[in-house]
Protein backbone atom coordinates (compact mmCIF):
# COMPACT_ATOMS: atom_id res chain seq x y z
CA UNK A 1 -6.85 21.84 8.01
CA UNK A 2 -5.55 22.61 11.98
CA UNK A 3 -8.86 21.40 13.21
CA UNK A 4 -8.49 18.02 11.13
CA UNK A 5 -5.22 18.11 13.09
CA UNK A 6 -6.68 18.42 16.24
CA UNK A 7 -9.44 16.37 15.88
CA UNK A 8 -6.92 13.57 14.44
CA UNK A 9 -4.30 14.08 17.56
CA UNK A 10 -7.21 13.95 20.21
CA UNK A 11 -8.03 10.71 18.87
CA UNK A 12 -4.62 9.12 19.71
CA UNK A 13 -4.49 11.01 22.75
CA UNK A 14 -2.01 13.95 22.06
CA UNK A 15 -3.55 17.01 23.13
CA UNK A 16 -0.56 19.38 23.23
CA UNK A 17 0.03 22.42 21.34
CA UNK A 18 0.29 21.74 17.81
CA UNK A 19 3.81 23.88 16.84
CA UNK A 20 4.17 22.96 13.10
CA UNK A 21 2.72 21.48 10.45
CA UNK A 22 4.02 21.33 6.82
CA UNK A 23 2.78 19.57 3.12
CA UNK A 24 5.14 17.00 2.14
CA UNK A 25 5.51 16.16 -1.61
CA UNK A 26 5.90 12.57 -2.85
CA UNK A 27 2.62 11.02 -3.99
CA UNK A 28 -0.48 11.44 -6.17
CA UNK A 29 -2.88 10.21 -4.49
CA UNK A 30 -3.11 11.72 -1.06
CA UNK A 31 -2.70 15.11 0.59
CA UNK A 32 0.09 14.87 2.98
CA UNK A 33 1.51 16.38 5.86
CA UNK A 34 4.23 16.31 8.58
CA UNK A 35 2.74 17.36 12.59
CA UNK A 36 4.75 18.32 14.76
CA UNK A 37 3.41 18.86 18.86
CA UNK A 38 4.94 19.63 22.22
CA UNK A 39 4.19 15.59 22.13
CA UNK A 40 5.64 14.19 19.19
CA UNK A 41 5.90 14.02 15.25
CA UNK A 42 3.81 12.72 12.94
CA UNK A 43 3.21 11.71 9.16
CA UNK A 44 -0.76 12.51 8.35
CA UNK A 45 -2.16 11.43 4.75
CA UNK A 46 -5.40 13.04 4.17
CA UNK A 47 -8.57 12.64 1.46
CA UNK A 48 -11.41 14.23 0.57
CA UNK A 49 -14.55 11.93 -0.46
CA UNK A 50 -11.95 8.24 0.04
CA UNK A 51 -13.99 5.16 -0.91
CA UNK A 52 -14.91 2.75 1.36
CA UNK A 53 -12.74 1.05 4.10
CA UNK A 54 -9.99 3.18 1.91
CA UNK A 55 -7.42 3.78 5.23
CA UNK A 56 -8.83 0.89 7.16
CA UNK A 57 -7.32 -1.41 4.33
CA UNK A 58 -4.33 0.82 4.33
CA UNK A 59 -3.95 0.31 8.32
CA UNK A 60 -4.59 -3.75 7.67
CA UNK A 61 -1.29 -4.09 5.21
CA UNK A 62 0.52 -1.90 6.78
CA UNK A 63 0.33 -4.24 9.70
CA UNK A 64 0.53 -6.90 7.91
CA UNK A 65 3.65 -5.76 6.76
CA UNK A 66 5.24 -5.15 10.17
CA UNK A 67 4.02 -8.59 11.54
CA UNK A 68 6.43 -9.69 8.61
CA UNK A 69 9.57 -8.41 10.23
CA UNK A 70 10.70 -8.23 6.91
CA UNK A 71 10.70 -4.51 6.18
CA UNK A 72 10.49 -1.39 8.28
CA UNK A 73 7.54 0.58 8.41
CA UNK A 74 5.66 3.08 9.75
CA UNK A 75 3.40 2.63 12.88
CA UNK A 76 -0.17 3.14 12.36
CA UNK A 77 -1.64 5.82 15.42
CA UNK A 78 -5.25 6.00 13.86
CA UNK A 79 -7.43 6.54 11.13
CA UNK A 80 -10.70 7.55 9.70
CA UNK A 81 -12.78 6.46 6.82
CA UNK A 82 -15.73 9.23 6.80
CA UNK A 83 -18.50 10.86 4.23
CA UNK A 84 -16.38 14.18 3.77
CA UNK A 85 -13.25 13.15 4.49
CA UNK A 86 -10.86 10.71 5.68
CA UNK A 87 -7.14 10.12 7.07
CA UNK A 88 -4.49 8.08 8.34
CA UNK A 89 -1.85 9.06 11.06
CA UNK A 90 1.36 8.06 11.45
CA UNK A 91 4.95 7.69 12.57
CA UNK A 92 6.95 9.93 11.79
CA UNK A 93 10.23 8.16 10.41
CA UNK A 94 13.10 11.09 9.25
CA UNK A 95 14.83 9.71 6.34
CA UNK A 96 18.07 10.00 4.96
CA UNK A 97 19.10 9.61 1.25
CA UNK A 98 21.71 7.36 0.16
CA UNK A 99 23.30 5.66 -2.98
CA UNK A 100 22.69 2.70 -0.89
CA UNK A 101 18.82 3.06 -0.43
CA UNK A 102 17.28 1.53 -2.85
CA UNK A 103 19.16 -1.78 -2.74
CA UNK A 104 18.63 -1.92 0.88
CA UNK A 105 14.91 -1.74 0.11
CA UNK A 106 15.32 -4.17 -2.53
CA UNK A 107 16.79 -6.71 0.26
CA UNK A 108 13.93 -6.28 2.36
CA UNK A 109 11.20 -6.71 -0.03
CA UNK A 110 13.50 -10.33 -1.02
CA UNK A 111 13.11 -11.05 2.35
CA UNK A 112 9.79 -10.59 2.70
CA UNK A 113 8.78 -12.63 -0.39
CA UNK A 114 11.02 -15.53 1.50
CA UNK A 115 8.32 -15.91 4.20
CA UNK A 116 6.46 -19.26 3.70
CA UNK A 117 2.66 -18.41 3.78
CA UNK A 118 -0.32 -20.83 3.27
CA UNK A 119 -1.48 -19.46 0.40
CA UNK A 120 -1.23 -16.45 -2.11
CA UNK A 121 -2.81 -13.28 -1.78
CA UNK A 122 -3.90 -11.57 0.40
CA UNK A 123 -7.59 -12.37 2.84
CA UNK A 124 -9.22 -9.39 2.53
CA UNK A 125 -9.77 -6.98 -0.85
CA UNK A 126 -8.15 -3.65 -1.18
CA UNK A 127 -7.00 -0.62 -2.90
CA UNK A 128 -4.40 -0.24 -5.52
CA UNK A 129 -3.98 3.44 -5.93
CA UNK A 130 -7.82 4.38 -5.72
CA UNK A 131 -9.20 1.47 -7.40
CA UNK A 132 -10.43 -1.18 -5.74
CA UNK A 133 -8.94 -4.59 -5.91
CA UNK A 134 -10.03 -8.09 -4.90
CA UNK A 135 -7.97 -10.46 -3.12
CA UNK A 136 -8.64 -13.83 -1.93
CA UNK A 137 -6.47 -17.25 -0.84
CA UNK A 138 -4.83 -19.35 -4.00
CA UNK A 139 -2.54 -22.21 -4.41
CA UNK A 140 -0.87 -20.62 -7.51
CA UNK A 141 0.55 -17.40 -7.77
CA UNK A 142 0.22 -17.57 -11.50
CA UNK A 143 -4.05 -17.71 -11.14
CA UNK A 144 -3.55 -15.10 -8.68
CA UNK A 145 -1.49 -12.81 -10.40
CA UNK A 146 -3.38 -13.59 -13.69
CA UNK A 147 -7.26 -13.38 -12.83
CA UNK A 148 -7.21 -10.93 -10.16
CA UNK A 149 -3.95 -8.01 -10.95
CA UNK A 150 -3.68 -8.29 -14.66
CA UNK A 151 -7.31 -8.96 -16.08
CA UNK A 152 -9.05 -5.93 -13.76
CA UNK A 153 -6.71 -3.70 -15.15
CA UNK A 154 -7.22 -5.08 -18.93
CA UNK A 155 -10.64 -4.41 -18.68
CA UNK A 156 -10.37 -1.08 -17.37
CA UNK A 157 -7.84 0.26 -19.95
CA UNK A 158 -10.20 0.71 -22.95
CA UNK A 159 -12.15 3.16 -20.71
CA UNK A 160 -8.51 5.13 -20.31
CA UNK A 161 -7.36 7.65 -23.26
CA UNK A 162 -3.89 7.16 -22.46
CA UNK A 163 -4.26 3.34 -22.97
CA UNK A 164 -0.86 1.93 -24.88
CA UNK A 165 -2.57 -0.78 -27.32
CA UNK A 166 0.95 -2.73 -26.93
CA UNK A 167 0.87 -2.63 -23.01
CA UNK A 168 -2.75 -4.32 -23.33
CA UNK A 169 -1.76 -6.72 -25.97
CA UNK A 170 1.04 -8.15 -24.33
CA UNK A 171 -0.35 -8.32 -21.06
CA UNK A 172 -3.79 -10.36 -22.73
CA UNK A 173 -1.28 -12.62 -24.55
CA UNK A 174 0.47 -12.88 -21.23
CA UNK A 175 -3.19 -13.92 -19.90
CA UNK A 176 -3.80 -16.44 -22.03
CA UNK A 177 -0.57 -17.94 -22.08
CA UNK A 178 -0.17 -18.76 -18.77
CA UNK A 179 -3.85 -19.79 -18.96
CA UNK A 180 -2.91 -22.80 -21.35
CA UNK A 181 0.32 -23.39 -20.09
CA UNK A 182 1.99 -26.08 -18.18
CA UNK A 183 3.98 -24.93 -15.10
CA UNK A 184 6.15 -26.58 -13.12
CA UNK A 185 4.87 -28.20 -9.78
CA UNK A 186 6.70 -25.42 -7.38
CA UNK A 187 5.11 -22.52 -9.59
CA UNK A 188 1.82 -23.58 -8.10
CA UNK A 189 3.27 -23.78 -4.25
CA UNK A 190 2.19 -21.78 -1.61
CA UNK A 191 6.10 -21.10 -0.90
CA UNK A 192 6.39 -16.87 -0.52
CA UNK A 193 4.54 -14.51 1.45
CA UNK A 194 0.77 -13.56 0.55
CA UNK A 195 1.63 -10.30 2.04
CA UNK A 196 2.27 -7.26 -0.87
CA UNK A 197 3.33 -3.95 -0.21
CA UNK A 198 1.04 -2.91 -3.38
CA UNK A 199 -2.09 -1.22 -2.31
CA UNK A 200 -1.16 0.31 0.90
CA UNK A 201 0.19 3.29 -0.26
CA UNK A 202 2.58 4.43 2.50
CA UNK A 203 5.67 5.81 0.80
CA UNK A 204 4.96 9.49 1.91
CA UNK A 205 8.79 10.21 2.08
CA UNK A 206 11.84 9.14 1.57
CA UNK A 207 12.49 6.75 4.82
CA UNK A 208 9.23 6.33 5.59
CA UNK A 209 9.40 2.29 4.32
CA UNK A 210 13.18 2.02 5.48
C-alpha cells in the first residue's frame, strides 16, 4: 500500500517522507486510511476494481457540496479512477465527538436544502454506495425522487435475498400513489437545492463532514 501512497502524494505534489499511515474504520465500502508526511495530513479512500468515473463523481459532489457553503467538507487533493485500482485523497479534518454533533449536522444539511436551485437533481449520474444511479434536471421533486431513487432500487430488490417484501410493497404503493396523485403547486417547484450529499460517500470519520 506505501507505494499507492507515494504515487498518490507525488501527484498533489508532496514528496516528503511519508511518517505514518494508519486504517481508519467507519465505512463499507472503501478501504481507508489516514497519511501523515513531513508535509501534511491526509484522509485517502482506496478501491480495488471501482466502476467507472467512481471517485471522479465522488470529487464532482463533493464540490458541489462546498460551492454550497452550506456544510463543511473535506477538500478534494486528487484522485484516480484506474483498471486495478482507484482512490481519492483528501483533507484531513480531526474530529471531535459531541452530544451536540449530530444536530449541528442536521442544521447544515436544512440549510443546504434552503438553497434555491433551478431544478431538482443533480446534472450528471452517479454512485449511491457502488451502484450506479442516474440523475438528470426536473421540475418536481416528487418525479425525481419517484422514477429515478425509489423505482431503481425496487427493481433491484428481488435479485437481493435479504429483500423485506413489506419495504418493497410500501415503497411500490408509495410509487404509484404519488404517480396518480394531485400535489400542490409548490410540491412541483424548483425551490431547494439539487445538490445531495447521497452518493458521494465521504463520511470516513467522525468530523470529516463537520
Amino acid at each position: 500500500m506505501e507505494t499507492i501512497f507515494y504515487d498518490a502524494l507525488k501527484t498533489i505534489g508532496d514528496e516528503t517522507k511519508l511518517k505514518n499511515w494508519r486504517r481508519v474504520h467507519g465505512g463499507d465500502i472503501n478501504e481507508a486510511f489516514y497519511l501523515r508526511t513531513e508535509q501534511g495530513e491526509y484522509f485517502l479512500k482506496f478501491r480495488k476494481n471501482c466502476p467507472g468515473r467512481f471517485f471522479a463523481c465522488e470529487r464532482a459532489g463533493l464540490e458541489a457540496l462546498r460551492e454550497s457553503g452550506a456544510v463543511h467538507v473535506p477538500k478534494v487533493y486528487g484522485y484516480k479512477d484506474g483498471k486495478d485500482y482507484g482512490y481519492i485523497l483528501l483533507e484531513w479534518i480531526e474530529g471531535k465527538k459531541s452530544d451536540r454533533l449530530g444536530e449541528k449536522l442536521g442544521r447544515q444539511l436544512a440549510n443546504l436544502h434552503r438553497i434555491p436551485q433551478e431544478f431538482f437533481g443533480f446534472p450528471e449520474d452517479n454512485y449511491i454506495g457502488i451502484l450506479p444511479q442516474k440523475n438528470g434536471r426536473f421540475a418536481s421533486w416528487i418525479e425525481y425522487y419517484r422514477e429515478w431513487r425509489l423505482l431503481p432500487q425496487i427493481r433491484i430488490w428481488p435479485k437481493k435475498r435479504d429483500c423485506c417484501r413489506g419495504t418493497c410493497g410500501k415503497s411500490s404503493m408509495f410509487c404509484w400513489r404519488t404517480s396518480t396523485a394531485t400535489f400542490p403547486a409548490d410540491a412541483r417547484l424548483p425551490c431547494c437545492t439539487g445538490i445531495s450529499g447521497e452518493g458521494t460517500g465521504s463520511a470516513g470519520r467522525t468530523g470529516n463532514l463537520i
